[in-house]
PDB file of N, CA and C in Angstrom:
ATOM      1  N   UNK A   1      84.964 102.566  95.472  1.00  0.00           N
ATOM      2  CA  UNK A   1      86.153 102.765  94.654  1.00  0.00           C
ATOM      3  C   UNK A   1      86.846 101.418  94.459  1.00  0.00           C
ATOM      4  N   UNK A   2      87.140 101.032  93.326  1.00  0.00           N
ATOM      5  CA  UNK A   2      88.006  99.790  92.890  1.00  0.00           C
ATOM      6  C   UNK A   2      89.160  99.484  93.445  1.00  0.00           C
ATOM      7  N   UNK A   3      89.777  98.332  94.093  1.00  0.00           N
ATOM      8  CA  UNK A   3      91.194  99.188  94.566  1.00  0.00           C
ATOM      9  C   UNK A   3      92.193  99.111  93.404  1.00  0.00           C
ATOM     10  N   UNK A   4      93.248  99.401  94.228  1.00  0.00           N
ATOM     11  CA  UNK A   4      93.896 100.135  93.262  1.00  0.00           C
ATOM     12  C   UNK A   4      94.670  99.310  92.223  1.00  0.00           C
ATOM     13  N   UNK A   5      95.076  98.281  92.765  1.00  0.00           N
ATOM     14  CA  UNK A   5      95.902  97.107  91.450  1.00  0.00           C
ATOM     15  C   UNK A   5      94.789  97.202  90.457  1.00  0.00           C
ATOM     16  N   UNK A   6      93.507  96.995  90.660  1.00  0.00           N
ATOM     17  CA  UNK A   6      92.716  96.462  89.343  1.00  0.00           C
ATOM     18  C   UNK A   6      92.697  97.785  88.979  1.00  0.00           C
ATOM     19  N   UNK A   7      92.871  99.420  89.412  1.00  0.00           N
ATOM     20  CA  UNK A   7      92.170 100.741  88.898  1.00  0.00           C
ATOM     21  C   UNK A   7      93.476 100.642  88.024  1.00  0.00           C
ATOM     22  N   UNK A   8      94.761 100.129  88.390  1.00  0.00           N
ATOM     23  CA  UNK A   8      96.478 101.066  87.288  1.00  0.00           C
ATOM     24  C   UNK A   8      96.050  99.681  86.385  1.00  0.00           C
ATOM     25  N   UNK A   9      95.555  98.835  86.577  1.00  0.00           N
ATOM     26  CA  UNK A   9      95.843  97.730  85.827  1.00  0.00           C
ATOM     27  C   UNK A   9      94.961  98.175  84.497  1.00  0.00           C
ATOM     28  N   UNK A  10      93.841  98.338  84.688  1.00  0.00           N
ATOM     29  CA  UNK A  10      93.041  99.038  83.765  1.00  0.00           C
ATOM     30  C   UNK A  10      93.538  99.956  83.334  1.00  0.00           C
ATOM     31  N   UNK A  11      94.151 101.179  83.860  1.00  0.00           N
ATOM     32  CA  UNK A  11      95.175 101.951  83.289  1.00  0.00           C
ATOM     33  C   UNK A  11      95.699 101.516  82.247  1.00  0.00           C
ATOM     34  N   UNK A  12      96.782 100.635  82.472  1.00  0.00           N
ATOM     35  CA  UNK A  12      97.647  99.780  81.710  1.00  0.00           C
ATOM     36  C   UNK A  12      97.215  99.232  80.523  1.00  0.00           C
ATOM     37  N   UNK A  13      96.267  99.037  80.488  1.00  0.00           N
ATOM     38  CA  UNK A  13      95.721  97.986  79.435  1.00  0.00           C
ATOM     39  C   UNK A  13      95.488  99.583  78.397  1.00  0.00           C
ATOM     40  N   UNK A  14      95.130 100.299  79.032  1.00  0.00           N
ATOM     41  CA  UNK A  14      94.567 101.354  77.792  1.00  0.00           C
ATOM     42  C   UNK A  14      95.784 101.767  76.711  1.00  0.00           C
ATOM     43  N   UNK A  15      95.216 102.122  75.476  1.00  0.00           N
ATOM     44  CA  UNK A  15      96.063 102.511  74.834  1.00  0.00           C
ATOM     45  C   UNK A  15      96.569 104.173  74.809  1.00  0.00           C
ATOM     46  N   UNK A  16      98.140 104.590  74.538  1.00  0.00           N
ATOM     47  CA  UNK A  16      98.830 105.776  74.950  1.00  0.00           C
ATOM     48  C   UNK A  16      97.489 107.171  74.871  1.00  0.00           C
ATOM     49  N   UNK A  17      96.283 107.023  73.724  1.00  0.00           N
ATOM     50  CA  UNK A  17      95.712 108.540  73.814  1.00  0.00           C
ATOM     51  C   UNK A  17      94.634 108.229  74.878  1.00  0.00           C
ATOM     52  N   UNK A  18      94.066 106.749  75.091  1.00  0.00           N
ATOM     53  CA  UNK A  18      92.726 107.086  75.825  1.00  0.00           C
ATOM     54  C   UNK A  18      93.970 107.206  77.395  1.00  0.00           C
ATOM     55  N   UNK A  19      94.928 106.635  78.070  1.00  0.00           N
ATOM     56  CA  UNK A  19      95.413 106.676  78.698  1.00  0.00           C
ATOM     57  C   UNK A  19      95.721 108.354  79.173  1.00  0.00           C
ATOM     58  N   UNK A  20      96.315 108.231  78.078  1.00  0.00           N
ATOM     59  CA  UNK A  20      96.886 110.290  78.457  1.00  0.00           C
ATOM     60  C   UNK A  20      95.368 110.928  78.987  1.00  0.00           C
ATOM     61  N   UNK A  21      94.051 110.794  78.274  1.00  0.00           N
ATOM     62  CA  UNK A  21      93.126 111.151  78.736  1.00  0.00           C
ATOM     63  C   UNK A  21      92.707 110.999  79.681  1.00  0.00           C
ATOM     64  N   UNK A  22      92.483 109.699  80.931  1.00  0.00           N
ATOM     65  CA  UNK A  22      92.284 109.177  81.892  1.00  0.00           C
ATOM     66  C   UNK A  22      92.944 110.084  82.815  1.00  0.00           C
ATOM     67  N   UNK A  23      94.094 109.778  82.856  1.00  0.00           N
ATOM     68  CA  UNK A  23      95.311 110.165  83.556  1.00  0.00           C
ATOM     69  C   UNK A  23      95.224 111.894  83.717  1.00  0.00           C
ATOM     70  N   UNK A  24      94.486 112.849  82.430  1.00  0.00           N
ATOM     71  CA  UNK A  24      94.128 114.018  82.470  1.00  0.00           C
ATOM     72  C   UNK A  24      93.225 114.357  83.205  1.00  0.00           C
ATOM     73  N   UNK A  25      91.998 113.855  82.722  1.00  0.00           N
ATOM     74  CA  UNK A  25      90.685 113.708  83.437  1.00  0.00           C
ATOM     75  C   UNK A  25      91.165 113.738  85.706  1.00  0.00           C
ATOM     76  N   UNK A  26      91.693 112.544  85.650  1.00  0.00           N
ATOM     77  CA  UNK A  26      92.297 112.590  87.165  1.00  0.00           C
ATOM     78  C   UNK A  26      92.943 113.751  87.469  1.00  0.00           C
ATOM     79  N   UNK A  27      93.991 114.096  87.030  1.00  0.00           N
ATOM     80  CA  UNK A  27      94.865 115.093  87.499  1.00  0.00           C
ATOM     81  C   UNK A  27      94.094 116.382  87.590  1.00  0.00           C
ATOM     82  N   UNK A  28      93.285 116.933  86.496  1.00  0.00           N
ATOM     83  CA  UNK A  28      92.319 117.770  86.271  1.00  0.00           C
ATOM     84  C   UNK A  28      91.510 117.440  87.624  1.00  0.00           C
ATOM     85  N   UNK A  29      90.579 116.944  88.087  1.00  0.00           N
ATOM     86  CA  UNK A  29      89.898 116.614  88.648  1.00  0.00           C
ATOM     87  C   UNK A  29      90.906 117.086  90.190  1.00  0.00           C
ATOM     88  N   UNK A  30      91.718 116.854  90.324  1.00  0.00           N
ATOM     89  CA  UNK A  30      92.621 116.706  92.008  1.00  0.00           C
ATOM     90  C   UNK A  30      93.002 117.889  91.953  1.00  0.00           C
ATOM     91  N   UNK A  31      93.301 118.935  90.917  1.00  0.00           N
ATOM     92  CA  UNK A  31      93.620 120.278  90.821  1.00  0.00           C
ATOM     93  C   UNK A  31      92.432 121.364  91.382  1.00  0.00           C
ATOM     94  N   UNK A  32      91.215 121.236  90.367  1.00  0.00           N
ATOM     95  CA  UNK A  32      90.264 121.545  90.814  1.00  0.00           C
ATOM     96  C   UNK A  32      89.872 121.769  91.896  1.00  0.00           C
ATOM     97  N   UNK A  33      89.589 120.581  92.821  1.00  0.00           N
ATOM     98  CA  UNK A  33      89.765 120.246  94.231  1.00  0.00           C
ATOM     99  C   UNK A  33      90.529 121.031  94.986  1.00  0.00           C
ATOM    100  N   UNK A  34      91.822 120.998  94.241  1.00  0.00           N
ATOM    101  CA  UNK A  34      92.464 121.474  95.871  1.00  0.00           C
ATOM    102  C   UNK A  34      93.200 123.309  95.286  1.00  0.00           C
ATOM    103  N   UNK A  35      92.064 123.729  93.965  1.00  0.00           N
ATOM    104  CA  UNK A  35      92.468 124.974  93.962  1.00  0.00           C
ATOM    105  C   UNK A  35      90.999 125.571  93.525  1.00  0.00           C
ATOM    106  N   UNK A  36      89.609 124.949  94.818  1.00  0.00           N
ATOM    107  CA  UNK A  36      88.618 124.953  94.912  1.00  0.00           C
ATOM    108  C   UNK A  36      88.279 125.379  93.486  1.00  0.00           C
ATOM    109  N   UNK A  37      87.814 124.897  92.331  1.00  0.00           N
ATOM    110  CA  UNK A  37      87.163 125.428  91.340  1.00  0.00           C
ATOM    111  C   UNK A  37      86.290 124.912  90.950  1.00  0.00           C
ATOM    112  N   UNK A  38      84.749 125.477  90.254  1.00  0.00           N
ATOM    113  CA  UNK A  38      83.743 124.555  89.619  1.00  0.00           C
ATOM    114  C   UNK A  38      84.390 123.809  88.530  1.00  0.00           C
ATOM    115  N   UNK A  39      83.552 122.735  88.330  1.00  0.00           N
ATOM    116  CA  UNK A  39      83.665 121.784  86.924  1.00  0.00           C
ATOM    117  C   UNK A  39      83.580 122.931  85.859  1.00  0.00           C
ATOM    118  N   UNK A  40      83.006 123.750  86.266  1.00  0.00           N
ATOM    119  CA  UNK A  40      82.773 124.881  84.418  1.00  0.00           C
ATOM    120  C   UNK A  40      83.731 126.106  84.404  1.00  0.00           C
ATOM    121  N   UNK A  41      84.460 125.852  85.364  1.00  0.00           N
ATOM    122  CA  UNK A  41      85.848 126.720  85.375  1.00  0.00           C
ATOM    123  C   UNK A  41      86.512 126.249  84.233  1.00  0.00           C
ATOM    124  N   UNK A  42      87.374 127.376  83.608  1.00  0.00           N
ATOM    125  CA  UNK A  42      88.684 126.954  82.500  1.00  0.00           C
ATOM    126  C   UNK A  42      89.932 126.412  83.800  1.00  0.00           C
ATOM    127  N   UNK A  43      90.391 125.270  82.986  1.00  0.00           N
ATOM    128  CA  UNK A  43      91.998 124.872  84.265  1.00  0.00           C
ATOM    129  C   UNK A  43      92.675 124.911  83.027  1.00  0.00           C
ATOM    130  N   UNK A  44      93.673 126.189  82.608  1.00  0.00           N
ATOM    131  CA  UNK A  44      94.804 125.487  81.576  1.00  0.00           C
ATOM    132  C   UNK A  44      95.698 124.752  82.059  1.00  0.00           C
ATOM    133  N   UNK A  45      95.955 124.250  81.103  1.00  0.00           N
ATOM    134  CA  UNK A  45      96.862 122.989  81.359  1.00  0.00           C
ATOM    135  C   UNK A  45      98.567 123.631  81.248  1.00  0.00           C
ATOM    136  N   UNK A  46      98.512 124.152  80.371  1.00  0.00           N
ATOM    137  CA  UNK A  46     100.222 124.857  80.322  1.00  0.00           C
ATOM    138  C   UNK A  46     100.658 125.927  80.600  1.00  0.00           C
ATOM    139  N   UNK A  47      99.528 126.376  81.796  1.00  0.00           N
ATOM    140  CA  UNK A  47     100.234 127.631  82.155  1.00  0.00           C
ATOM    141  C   UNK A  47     100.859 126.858  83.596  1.00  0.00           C
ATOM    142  N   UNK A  48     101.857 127.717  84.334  1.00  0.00           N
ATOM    143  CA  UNK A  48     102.233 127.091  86.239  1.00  0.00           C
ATOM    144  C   UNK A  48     101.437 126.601  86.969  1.00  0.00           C
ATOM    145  N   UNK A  49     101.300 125.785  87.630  1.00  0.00           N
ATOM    146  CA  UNK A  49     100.087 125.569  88.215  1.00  0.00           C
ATOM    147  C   UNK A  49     100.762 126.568  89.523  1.00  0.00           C
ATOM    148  N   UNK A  50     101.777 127.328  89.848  1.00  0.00           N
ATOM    149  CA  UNK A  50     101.852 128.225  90.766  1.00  0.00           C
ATOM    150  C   UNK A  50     101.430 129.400  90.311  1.00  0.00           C
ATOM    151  N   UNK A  51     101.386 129.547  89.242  1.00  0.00           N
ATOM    152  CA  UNK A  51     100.672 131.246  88.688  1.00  0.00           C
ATOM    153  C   UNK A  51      99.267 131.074  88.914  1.00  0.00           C
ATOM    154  N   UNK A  52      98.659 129.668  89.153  1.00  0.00           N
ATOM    155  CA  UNK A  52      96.903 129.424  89.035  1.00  0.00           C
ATOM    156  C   UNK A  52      96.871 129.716  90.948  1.00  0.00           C
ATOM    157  N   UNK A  53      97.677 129.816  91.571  1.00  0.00           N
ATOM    158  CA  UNK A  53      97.530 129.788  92.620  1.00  0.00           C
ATOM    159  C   UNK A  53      97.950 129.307  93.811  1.00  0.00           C
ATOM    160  N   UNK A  54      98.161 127.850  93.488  1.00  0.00           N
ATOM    161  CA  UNK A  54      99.335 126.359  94.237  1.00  0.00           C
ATOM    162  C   UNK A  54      99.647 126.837  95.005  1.00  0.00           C
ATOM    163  N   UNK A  55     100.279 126.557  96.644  1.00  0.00           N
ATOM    164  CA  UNK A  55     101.024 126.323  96.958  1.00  0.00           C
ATOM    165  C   UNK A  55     101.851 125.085  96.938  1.00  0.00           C
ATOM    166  N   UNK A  56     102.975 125.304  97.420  1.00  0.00           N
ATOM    167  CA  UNK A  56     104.117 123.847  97.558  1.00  0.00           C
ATOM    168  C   UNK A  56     103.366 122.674  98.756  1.00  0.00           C
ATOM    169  N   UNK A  57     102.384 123.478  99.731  1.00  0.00           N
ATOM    170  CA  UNK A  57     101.947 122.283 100.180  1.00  0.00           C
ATOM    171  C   UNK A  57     100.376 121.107  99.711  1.00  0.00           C
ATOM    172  N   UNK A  58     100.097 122.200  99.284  1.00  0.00           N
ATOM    173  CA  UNK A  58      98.744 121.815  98.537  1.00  0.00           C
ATOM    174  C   UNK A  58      99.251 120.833  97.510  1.00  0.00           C
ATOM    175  N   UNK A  59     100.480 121.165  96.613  1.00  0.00           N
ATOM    176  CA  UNK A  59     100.720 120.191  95.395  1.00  0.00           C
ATOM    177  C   UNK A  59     101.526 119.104  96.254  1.00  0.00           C
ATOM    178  N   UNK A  60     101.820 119.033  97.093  1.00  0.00           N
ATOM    179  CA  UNK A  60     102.290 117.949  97.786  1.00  0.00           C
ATOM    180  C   UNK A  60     101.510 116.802  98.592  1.00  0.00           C
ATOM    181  N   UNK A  61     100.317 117.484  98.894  1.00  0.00           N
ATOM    182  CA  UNK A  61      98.838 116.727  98.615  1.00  0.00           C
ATOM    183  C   UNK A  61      98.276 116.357  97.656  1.00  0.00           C
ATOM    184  N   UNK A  62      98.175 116.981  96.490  1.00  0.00           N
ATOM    185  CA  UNK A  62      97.998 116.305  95.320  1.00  0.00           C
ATOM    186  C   UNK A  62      99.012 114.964  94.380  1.00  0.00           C
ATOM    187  N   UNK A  63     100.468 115.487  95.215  1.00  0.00           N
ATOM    188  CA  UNK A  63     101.069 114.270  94.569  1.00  0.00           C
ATOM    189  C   UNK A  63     100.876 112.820  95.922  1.00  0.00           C
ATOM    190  N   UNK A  64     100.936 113.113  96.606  1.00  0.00           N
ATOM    191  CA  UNK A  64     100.208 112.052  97.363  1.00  0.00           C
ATOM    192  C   UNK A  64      99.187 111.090  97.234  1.00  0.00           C
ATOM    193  N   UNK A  65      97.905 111.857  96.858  1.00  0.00           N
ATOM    194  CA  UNK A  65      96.606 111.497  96.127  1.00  0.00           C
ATOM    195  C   UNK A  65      97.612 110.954  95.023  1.00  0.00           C
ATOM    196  N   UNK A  66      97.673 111.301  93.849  1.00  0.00           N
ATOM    197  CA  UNK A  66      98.011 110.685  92.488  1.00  0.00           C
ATOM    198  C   UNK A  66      99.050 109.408  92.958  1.00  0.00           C
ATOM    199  N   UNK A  67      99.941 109.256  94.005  1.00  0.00           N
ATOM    200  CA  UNK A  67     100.908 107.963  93.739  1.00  0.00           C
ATOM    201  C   UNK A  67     100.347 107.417  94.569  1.00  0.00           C
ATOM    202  N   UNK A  68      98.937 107.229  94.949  1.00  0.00           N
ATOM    203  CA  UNK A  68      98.062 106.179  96.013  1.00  0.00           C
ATOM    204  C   UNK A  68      97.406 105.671  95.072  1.00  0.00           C
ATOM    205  N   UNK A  69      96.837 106.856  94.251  1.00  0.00           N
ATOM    206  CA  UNK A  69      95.348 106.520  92.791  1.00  0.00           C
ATOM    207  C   UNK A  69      96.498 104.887  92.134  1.00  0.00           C
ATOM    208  N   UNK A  70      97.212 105.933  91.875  1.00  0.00           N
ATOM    209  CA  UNK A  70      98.500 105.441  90.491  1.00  0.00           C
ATOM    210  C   UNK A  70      99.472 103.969  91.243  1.00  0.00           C
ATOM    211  N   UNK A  71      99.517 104.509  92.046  1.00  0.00           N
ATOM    212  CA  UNK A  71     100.280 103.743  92.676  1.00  0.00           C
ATOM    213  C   UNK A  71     101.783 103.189  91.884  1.00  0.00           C
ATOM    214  N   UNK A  72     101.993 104.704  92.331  1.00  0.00           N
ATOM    215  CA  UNK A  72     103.695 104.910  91.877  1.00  0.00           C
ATOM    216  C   UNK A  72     104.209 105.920  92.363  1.00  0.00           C
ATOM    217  N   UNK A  73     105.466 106.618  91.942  1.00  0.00           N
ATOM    218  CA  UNK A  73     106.054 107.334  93.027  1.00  0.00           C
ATOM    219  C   UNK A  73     106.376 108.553  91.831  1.00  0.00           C
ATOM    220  N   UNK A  74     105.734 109.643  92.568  1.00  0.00           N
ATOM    221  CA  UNK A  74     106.322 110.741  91.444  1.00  0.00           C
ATOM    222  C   UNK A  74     107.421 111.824  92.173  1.00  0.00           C
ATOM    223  N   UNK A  75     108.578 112.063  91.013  1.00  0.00           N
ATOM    224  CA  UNK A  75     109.764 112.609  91.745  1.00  0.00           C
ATOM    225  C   UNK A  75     109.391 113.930  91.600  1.00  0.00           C
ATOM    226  N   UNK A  76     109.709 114.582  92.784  1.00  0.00           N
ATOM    227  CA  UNK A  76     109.694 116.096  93.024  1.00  0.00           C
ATOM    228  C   UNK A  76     109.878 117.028  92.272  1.00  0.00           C
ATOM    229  N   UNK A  77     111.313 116.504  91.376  1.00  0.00           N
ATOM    230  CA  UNK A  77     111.684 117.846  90.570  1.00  0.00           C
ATOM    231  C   UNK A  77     110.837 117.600  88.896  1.00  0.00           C
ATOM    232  N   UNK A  78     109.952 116.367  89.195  1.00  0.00           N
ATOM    233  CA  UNK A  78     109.027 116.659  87.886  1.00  0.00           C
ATOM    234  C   UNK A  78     107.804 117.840  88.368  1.00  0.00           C
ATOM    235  N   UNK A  79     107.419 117.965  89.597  1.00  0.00           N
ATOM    236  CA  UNK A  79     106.108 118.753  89.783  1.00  0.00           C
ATOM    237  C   UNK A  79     107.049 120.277  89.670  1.00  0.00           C
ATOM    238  N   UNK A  80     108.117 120.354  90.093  1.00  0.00           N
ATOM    239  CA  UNK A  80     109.046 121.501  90.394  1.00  0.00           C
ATOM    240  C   UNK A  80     109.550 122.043  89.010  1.00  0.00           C
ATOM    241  N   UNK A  81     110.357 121.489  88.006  1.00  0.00           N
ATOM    242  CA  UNK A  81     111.012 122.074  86.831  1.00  0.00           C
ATOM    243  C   UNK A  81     110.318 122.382  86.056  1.00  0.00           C
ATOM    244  N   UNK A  82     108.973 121.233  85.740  1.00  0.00           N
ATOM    245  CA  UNK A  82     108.286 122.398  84.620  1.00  0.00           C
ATOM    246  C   UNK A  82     106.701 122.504  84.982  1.00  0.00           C
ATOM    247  N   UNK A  83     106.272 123.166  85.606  1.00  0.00           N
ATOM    248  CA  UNK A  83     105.305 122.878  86.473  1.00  0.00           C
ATOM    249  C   UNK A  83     103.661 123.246  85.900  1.00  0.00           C
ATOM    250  N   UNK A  84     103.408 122.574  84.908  1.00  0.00           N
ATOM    251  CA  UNK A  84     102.423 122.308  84.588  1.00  0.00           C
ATOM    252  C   UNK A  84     101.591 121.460  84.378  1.00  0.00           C
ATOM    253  N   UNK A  85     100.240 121.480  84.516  1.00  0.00           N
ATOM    254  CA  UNK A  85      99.542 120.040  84.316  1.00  0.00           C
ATOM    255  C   UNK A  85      99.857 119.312  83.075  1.00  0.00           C
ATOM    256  N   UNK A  86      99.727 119.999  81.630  1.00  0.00           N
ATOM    257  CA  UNK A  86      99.930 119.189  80.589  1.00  0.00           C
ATOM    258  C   UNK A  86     101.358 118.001  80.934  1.00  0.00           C
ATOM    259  N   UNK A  87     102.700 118.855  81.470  1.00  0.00           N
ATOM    260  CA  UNK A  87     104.050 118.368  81.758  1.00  0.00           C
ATOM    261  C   UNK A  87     103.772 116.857  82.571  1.00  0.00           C
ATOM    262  N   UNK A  88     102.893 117.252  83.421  1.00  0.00           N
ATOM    263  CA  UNK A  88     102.271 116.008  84.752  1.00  0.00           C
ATOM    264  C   UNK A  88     101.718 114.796  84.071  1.00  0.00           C
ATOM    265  N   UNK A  89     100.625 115.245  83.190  1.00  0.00           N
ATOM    266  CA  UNK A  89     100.199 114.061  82.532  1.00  0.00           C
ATOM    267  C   UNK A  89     100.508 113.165  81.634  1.00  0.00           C
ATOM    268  N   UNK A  90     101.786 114.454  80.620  1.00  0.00           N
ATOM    269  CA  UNK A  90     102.674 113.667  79.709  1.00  0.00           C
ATOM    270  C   UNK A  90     103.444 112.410  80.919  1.00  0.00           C
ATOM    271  N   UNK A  91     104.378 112.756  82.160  1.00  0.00           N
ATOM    272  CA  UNK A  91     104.730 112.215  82.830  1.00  0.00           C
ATOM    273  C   UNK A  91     104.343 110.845  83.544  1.00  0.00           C
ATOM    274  N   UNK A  92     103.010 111.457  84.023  1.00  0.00           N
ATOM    275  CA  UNK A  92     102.205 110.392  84.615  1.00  0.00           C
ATOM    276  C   UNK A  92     102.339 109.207  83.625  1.00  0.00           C
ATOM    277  N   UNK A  93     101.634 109.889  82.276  1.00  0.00           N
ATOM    278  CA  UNK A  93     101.009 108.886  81.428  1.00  0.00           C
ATOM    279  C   UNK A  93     102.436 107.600  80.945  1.00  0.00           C
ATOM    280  N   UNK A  94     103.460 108.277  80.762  1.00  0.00           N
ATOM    281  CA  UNK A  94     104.812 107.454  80.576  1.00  0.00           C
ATOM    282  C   UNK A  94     105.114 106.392  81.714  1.00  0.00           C
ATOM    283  N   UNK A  95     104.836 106.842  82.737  1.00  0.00           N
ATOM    284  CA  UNK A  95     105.363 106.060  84.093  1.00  0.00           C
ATOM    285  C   UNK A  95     104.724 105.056  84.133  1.00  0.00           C
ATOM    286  N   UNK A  96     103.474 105.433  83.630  1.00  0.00           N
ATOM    287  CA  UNK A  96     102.333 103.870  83.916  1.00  0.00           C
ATOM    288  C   UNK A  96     102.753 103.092  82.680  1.00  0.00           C
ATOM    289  N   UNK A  97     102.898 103.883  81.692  1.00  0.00           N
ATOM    290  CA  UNK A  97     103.198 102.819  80.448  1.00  0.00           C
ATOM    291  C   UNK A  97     104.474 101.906  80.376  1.00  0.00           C
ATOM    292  N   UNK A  98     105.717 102.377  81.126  1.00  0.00           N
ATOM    293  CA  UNK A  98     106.709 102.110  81.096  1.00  0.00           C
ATOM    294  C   UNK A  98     106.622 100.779  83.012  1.00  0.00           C
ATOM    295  N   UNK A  99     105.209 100.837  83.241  1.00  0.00           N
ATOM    296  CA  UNK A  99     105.783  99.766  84.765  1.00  0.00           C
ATOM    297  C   UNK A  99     104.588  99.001  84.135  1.00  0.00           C
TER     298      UNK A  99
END
């Protein structure tokens, strides 16, 4: 695995749609994982990720993973107020663009 300055830095450099994609692809990928599903599972993106199953500690492992990947800090009441993946990645994808 690359570490991580050169993995956000590459981030960075991408432009806002392949970025949002990256940043999807990941988040997708850490969901999966930790709400055991095959790759050929459907994951919607805008439904709760607590109606898919979540608990509060599981997504608290996942935001862990993502601000180590990312290496940034994601605030609570973004995984909490609107709690969907699409919401996450719009988010994600801003935070990296904006540091």
């Amino acid at each position: 695995m690359p570490p991580v300055d050169s993995t956000i830095q590459q981030l960075r450099d991408l432009p806002r749609s392949e970025l949002a994609e990256e940043i999807e692809s990941l988040v997708i990928e850490k969901f999966r994982t930790v709400l055991l599903m095959e790759e050929s599972e459907d994951l919607p993106l805008d439904i709760s990720y607590f109606d898919l199953g979540l608990t509060s500690l599981r997504l608290t492992e996942i935001r862990q993973s993502l601000e180590q990947i990312l290496d940034l800090s994601i605030n609570v009441n973004v995984l909490f107020n609107e709690p969907t993946i699409a919401h996450l990645v719009d988010h994600l994808t801003q935070a990296i663009q904006e540091s």
